[in-house]
C-alpha atoms as a PDB file:
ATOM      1  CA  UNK A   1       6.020  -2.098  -1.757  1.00  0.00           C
ATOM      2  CA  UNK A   2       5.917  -2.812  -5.318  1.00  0.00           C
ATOM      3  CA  UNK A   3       5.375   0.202  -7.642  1.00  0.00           C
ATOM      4  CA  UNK A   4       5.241   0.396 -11.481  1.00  0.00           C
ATOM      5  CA  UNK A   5       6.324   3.519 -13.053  1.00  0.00           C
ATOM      6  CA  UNK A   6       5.898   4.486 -16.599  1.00  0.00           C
ATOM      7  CA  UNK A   7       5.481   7.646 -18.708  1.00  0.00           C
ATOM      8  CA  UNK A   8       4.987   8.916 -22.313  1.00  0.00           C
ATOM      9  CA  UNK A   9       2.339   6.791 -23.235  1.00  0.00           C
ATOM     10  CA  UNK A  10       1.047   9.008 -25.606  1.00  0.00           C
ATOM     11  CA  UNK A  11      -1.925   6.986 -26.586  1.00  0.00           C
ATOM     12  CA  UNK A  12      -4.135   8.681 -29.109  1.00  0.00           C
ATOM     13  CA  UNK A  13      -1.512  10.703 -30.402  1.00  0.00           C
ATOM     14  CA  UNK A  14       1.537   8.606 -31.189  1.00  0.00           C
ATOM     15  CA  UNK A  15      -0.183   5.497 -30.043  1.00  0.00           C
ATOM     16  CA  UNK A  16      -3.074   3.448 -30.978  1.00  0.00           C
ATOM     17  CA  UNK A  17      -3.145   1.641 -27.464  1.00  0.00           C
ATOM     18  CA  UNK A  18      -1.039   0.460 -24.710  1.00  0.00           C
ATOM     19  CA  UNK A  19       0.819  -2.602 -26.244  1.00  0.00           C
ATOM     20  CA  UNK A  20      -0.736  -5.900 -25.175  1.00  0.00           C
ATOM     21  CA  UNK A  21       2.821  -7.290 -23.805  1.00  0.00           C
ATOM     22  CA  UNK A  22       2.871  -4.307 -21.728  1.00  0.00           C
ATOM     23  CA  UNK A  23      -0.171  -4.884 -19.705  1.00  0.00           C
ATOM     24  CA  UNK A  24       0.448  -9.025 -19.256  1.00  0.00           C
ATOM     25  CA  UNK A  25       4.205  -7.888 -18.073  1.00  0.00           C
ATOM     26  CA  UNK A  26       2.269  -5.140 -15.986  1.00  0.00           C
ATOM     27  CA  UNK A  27      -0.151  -7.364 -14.677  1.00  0.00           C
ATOM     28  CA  UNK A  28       2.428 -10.287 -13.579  1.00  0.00           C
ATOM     29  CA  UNK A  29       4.819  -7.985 -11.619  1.00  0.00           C
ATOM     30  CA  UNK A  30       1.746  -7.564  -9.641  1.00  0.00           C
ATOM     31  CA  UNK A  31       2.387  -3.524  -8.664  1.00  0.00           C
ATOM     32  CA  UNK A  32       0.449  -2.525  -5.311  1.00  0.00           C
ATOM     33  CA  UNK A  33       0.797   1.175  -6.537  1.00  0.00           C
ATOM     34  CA  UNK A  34       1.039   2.966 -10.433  1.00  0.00           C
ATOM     35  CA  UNK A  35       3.087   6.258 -11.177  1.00  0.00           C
ATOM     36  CA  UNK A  36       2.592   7.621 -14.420  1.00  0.00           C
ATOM     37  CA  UNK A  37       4.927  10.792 -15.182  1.00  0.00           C
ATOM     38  CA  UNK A  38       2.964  12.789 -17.704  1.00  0.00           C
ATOM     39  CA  UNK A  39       1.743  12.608 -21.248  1.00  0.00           C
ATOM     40  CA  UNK A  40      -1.044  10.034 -20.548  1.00  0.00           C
ATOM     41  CA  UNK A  41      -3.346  11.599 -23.687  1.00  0.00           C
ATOM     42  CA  UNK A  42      -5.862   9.620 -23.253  1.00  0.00           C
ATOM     43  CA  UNK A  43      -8.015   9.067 -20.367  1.00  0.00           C
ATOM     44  CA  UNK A  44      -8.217   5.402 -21.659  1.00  0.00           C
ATOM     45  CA  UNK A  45      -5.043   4.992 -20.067  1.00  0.00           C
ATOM     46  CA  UNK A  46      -5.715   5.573 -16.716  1.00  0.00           C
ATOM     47  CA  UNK A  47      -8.843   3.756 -16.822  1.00  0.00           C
ATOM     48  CA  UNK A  48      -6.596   0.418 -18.046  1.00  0.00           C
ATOM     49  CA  UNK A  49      -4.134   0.794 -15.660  1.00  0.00           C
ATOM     50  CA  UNK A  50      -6.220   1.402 -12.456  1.00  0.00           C
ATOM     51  CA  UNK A  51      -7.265  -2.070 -13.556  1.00  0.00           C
ATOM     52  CA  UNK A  52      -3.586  -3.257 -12.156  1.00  0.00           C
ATOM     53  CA  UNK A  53      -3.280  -1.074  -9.264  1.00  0.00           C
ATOM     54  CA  UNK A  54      -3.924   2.315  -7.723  1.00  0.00           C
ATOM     55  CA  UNK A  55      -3.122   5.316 -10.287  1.00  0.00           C
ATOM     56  CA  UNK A  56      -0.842   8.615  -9.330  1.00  0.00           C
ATOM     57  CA  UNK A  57      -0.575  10.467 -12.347  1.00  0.00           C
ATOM     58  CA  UNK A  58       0.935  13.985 -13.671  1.00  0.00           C
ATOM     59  CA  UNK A  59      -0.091  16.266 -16.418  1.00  0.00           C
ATOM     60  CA  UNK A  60       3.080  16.344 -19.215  1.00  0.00           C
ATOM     61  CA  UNK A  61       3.284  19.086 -22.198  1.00  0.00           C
ATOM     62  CA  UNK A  62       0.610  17.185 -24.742  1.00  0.00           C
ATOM     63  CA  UNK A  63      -1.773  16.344 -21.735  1.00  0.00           C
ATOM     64  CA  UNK A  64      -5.632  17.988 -22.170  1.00  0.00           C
ATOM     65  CA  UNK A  65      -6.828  15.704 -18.855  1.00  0.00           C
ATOM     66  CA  UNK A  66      -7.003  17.437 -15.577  1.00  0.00           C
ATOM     67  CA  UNK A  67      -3.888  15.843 -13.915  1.00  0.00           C
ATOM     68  CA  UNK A  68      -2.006  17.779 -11.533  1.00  0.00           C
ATOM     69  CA  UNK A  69       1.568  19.639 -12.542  1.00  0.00           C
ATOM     70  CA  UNK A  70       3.338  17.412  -9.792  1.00  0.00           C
ATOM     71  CA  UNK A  71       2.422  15.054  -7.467  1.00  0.00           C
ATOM     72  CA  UNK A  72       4.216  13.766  -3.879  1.00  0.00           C
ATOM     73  CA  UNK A  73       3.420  10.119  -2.790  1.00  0.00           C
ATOM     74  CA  UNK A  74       5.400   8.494   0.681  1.00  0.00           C
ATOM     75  CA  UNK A  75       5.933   4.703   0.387  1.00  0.00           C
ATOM     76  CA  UNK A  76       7.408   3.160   3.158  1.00  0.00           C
ATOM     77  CA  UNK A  77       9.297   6.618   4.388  1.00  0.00           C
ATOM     78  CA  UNK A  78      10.448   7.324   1.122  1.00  0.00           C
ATOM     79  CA  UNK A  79       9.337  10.137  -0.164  1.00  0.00           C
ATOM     80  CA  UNK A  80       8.671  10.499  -3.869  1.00  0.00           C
ATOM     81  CA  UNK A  81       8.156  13.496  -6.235  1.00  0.00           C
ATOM     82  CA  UNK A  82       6.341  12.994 -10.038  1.00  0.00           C
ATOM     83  CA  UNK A  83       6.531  15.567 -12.444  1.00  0.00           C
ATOM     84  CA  UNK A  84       6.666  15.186 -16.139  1.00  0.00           C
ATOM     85  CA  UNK A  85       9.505  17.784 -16.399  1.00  0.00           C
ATOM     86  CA  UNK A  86       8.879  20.054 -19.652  1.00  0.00           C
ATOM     87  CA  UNK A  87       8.754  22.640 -16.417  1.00  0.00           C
ATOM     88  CA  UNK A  88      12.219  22.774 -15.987  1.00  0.00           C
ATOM     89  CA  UNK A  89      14.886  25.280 -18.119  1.00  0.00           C
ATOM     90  CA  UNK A  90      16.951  21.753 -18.596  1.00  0.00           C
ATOM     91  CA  UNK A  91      16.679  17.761 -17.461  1.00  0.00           C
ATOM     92  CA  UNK A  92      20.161  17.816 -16.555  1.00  0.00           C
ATOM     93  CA  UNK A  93      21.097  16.118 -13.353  1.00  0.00           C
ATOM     94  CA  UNK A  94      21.432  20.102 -11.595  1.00  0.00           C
ATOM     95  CA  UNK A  95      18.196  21.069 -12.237  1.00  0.00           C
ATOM     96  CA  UNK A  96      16.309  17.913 -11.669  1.00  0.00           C
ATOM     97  CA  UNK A  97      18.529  17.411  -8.419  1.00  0.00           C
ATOM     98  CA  UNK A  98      17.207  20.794  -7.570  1.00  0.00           C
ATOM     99  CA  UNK A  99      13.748  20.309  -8.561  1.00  0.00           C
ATOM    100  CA  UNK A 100      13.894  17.020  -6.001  1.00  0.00           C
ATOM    101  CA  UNK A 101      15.204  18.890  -3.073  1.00  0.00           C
ATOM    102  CA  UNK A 102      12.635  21.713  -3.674  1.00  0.00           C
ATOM    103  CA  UNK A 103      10.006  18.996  -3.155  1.00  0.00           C
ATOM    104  CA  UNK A 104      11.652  17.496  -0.420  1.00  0.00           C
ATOM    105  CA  UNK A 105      11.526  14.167  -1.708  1.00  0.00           C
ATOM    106  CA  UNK A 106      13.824  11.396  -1.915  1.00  0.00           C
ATOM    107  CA  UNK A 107      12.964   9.921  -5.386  1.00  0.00           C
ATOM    108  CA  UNK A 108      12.204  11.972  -8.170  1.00  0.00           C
ATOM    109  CA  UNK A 109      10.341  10.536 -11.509  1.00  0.00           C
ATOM    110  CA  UNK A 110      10.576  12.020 -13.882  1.00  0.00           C
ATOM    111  CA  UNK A 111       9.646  11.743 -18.088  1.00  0.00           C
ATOM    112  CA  UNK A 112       9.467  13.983 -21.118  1.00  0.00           C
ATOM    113  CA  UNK A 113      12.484  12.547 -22.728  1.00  0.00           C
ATOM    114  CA  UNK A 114      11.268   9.163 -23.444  1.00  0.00           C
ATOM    115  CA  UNK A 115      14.504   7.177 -22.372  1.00  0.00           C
ATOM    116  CA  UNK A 116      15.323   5.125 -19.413  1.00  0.00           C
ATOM    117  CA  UNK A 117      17.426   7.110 -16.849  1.00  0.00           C
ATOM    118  CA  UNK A 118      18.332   6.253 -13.011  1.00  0.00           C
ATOM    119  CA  UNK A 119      20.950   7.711 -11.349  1.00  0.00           C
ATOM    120  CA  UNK A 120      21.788   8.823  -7.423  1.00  0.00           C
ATOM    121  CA  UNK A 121      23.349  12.422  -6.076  1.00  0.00           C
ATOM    122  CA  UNK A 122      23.879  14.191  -3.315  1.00  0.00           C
ATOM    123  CA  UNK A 123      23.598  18.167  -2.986  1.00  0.00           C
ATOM    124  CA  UNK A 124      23.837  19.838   0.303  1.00  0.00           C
ATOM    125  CA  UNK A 125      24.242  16.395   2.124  1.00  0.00           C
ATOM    126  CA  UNK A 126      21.391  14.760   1.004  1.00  0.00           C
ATOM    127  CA  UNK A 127      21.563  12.015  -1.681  1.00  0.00           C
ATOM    128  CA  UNK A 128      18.708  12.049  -4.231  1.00  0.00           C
ATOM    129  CA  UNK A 129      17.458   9.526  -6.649  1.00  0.00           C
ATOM    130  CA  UNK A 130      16.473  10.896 -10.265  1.00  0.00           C
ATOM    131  CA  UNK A 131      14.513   7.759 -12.439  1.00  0.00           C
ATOM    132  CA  UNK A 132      12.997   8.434 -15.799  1.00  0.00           C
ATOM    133  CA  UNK A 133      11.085   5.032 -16.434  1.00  0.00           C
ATOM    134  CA  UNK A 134      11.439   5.443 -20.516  1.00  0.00           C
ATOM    135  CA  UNK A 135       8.023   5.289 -22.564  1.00  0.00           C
ATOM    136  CA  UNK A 136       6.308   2.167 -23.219  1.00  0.00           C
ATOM    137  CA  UNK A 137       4.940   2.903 -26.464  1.00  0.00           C
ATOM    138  CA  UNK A 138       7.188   5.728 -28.547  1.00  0.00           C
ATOM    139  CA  UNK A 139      11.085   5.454 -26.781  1.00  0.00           C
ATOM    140  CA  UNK A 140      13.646   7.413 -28.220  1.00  0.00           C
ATOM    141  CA  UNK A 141      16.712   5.698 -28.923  1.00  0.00           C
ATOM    142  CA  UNK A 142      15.713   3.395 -26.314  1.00  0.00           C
ATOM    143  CA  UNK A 143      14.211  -0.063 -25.590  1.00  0.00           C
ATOM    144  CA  UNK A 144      10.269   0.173 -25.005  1.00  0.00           C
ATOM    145  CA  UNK A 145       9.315  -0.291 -21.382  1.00  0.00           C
ATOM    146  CA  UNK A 146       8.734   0.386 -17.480  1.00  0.00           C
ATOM    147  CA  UNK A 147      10.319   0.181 -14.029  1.00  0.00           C
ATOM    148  CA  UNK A 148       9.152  -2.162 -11.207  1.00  0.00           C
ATOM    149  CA  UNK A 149      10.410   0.325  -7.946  1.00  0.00           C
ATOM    150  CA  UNK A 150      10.534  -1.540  -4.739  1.00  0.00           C
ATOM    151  CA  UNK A 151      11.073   0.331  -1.763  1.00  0.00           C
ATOM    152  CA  UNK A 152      11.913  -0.507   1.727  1.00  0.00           C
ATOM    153  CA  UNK A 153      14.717  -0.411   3.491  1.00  0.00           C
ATOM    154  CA  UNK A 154      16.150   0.948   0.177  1.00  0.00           C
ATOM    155  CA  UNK A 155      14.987   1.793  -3.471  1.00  0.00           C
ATOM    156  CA  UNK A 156      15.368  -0.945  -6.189  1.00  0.00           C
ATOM    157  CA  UNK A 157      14.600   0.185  -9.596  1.00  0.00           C
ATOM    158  CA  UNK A 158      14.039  -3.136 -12.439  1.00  0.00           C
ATOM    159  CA  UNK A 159      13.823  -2.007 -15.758  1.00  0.00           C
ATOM    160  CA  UNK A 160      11.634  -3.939 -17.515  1.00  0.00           C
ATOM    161  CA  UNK A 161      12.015  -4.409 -21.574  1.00  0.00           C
ATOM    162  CA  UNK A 162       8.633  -5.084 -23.325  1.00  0.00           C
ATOM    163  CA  UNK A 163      10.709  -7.091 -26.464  1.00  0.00           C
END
């Protein structure tokens, strides 16, 4: 299955809108399913992107909408947790490591910092992804843009630059 993630979109408050190139590149990697990790801002947003695909969104730190504190979605046996992750003491691999086998999950997405981040590890014999998709619209120290997740047999994270 094909699965767009993105977070930090922080329309309304550090954004005027999504940016145009990010909905055509949205729109032509043709996602069945859309995770959003948290500071969405602007019900706008969601409305826009359910255009795509299906929407599974999380409430992050600047969020007034009625999202949920974390979510758990299984694609394809692969279990993944969505949090925002202004929850946790620290984002450090520990903690959000932690955080994933407290869910029971397999994946963990993650946002908050506004940078791209994927990485695998493996805690009490269980190996864990962590993947922070970046922000589209306000990236720190970062290139603007999303992840295309494709899961199957295995997880395949694309990062995908908007310029």
């Amino acid at each position: 299955m094909r699965v767009a993630v993105l977070s930090d979109t922080h329309v309304g408050d550090k954004a005027r809108a999504l940016p145009p190139v990010l909905i055509e590149k949205m729109r032509n990697a043709e996602p069945e399913l859309i995770l959003h990790a948290g500071d969405v801002t602007d019900p706008s947003v969601l409305e826009t992107l359910e255009e795509i695909a299906p929407v599974v969104a999380v409430r992050g730190n600047v969020d007034y909408l009625r999202l949920p504190e974390e979510e758990t979605v299984e694609i394809d046996r692969i279990r993944i947790g969505l949090i925002h992750g202004h929850q946790l003491l620290s984002l450090n691999a520990q903690f959000l490591t932690l955080k994933a086998l407290d869910m029971g999950v397999d994946l963990l997405v993650f946002g908050h910092t506004h940078r791209f981040y994927f990485d695998t590890f493996s805690l009490y014999g269980r190996k864990v992804y962590l993947l922070n998709p970046g922000s589209p619209t306000f990236p720190r120290w970062d290139n603007a843009g999303f992840v295309l997740l494709r899961t199957g047999e295995e997880i395949l994270v694309k990062r995908i630059k908007l310029w």
